[in-house]
N, C-alpha and C. Protein backbone atom coordinates (compact mmCIF):
# COMPACT_ATOMS: atom_id res chain seq x y z
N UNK A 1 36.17 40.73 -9.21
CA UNK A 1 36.13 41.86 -8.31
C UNK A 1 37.20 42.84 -8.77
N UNK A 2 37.03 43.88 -9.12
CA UNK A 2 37.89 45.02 -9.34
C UNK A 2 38.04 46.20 -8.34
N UNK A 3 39.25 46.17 -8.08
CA UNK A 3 39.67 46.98 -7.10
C UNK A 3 40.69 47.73 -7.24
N UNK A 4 40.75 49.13 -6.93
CA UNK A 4 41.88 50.27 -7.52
C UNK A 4 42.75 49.26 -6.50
N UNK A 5 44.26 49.79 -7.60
CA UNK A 5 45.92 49.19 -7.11
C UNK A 5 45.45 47.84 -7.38
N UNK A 6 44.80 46.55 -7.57
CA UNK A 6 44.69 45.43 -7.35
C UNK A 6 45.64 45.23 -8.99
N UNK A 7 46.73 44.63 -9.25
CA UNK A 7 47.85 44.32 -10.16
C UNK A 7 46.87 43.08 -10.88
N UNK A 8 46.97 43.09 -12.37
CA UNK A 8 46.47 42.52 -13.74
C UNK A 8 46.21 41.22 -13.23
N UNK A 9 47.70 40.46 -12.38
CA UNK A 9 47.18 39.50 -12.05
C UNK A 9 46.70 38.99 -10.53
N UNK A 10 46.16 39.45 -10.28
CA UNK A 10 45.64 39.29 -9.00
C UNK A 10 43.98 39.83 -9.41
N UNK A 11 43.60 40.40 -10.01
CA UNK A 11 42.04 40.75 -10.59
C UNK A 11 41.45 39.48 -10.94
N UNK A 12 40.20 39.10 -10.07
CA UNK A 12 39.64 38.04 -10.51
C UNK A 12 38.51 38.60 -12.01
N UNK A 13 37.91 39.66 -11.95
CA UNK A 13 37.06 40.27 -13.44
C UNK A 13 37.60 41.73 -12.83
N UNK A 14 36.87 42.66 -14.14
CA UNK A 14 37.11 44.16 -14.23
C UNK A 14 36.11 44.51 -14.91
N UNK A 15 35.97 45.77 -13.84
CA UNK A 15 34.82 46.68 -14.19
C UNK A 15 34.64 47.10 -15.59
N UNK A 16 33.53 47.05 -16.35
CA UNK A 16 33.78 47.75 -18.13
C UNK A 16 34.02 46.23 -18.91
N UNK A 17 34.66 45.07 -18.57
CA UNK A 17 34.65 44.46 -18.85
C UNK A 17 34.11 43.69 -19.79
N UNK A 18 32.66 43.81 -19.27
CA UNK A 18 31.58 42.94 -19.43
C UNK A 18 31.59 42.35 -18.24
N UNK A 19 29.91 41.51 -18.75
CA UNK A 19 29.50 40.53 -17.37
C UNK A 19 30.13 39.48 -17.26
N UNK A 20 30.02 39.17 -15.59
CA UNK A 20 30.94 37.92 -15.63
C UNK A 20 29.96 36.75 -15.14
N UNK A 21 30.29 35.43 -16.01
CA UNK A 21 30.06 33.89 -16.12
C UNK A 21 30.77 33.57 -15.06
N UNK A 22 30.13 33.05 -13.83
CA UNK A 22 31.24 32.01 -13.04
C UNK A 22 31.58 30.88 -13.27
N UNK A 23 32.42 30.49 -13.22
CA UNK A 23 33.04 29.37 -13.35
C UNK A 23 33.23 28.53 -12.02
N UNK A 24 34.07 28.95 -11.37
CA UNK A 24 33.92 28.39 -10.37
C UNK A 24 34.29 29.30 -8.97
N UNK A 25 33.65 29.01 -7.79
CA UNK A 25 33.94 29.41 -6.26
C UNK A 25 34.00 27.88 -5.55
N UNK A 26 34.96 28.41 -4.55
CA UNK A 26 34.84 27.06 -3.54
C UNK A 26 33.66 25.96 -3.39
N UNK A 27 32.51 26.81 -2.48
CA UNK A 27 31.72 26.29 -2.03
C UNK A 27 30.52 25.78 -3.00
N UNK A 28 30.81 25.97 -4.81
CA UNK A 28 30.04 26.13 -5.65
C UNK A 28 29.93 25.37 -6.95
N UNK A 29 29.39 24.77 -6.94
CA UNK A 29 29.92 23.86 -8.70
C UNK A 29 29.01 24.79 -9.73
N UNK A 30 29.10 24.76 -10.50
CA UNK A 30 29.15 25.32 -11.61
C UNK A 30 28.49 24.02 -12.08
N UNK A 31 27.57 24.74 -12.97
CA UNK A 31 26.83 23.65 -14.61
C UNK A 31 27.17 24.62 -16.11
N UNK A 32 28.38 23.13 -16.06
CA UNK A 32 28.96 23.51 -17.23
C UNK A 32 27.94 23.83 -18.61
N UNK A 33 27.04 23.47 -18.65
CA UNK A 33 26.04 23.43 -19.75
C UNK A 33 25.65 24.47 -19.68
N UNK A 34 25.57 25.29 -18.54
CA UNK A 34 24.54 26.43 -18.57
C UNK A 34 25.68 27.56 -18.78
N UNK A 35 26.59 27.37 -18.27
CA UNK A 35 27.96 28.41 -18.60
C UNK A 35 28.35 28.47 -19.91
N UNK A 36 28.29 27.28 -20.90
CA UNK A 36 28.57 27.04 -22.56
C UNK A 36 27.13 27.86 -22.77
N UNK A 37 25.48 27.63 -22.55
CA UNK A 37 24.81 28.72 -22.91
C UNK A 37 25.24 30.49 -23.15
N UNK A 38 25.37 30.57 -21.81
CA UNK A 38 25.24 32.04 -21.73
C UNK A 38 26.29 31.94 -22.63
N UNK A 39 27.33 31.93 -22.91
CA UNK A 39 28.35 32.12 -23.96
C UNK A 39 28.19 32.07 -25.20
N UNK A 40 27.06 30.95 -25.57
CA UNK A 40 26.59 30.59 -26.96
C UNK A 40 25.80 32.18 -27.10
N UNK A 41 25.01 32.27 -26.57
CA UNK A 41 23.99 33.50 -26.49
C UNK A 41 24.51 34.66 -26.32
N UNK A 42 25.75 35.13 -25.68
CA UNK A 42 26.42 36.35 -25.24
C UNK A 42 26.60 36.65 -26.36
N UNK A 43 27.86 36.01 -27.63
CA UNK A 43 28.35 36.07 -28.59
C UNK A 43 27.61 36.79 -29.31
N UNK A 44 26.73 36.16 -30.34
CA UNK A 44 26.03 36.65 -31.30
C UNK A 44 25.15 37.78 -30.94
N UNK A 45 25.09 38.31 -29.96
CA UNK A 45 24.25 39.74 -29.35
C UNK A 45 24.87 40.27 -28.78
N UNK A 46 26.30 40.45 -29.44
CA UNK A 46 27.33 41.12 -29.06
C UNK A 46 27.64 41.54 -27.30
N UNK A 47 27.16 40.61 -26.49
CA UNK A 47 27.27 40.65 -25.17
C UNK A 47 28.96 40.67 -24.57
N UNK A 48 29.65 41.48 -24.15
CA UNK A 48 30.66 41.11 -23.69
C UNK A 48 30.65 40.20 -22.39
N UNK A 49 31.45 39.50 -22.09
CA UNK A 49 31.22 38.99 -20.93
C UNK A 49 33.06 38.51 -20.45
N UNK A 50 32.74 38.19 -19.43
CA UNK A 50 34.66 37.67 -18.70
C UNK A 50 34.40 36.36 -18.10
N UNK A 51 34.99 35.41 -18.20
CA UNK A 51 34.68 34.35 -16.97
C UNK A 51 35.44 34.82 -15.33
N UNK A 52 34.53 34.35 -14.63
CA UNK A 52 34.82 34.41 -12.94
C UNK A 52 35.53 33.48 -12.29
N UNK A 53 36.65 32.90 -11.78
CA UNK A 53 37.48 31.72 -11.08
C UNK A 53 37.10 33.09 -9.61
N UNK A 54 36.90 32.57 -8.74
CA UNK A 54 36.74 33.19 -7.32
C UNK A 54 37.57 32.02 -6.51
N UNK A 55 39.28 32.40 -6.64
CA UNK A 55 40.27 30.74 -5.79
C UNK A 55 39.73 31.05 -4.52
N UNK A 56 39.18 31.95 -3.56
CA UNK A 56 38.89 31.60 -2.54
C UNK A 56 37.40 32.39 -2.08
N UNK A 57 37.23 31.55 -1.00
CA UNK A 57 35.49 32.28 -0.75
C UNK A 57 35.10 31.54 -1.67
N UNK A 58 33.59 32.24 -1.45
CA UNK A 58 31.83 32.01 -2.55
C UNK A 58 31.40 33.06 -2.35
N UNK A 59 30.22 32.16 -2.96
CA UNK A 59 28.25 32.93 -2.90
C UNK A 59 27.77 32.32 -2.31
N UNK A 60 26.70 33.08 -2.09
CA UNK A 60 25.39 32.34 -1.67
C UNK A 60 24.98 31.43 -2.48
N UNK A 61 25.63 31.39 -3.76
CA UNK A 61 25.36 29.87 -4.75
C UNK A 61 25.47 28.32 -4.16
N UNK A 62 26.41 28.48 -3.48
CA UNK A 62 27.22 27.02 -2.87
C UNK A 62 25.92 26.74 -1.67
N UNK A 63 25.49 27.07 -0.75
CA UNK A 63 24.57 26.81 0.33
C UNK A 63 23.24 26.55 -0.50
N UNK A 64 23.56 27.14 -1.59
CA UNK A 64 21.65 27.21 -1.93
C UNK A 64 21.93 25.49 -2.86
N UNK A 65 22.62 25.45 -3.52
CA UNK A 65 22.69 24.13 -3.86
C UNK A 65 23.10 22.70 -2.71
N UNK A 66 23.53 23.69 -1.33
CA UNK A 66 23.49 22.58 -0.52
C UNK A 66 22.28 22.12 -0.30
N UNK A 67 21.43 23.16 -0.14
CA UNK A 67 19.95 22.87 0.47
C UNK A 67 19.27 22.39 -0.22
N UNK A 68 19.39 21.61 -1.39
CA UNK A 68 18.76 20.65 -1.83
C UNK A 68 17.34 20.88 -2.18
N UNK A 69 17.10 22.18 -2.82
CA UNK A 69 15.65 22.30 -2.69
C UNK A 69 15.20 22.97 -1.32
N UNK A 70 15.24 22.96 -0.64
CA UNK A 70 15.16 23.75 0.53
C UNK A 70 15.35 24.95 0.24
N UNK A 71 14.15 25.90 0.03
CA UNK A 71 14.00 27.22 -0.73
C UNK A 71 14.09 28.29 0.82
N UNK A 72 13.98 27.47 1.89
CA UNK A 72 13.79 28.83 3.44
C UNK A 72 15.26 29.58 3.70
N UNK A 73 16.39 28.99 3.00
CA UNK A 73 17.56 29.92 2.97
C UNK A 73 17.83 30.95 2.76
């Protein structure tokens, strides 16, 4: 999240950056395999990209993997 005044370290990504890979949010695990993809693939097609740590909060990622398949979320 980039936000004017927000200090170098306190910026979880930045705008211009490139796209960002999450890594991890609270409520959210991450598949490491699929995060080493996009990276394998970013690279060589000159994709910039940033990784994402979100130390507090989520997404809607974390519930949707609660639901187990349960697509009515």
């Amino acid at each position: 999240m980039d936000l004017p005044g927000t200090p170098d370290d306190g910026a979880i990504t930045r705008l211009g950056a490139g796209v960002a890979i999450k890594v991890f949010d609270s409520p959210f695990i991450p598949n490491f395999k699929l995060v080493g993809h996009l990276q394998e693939i970013a690279e060589p097609a000159g994709v910039r990209y940033q990784m994402e740590i979100l130390p507090r909060g989520g997404t809607d990622a974390g519930a949707m993997q609660r639901g187990q398949g349960d697509h009515s979320l």
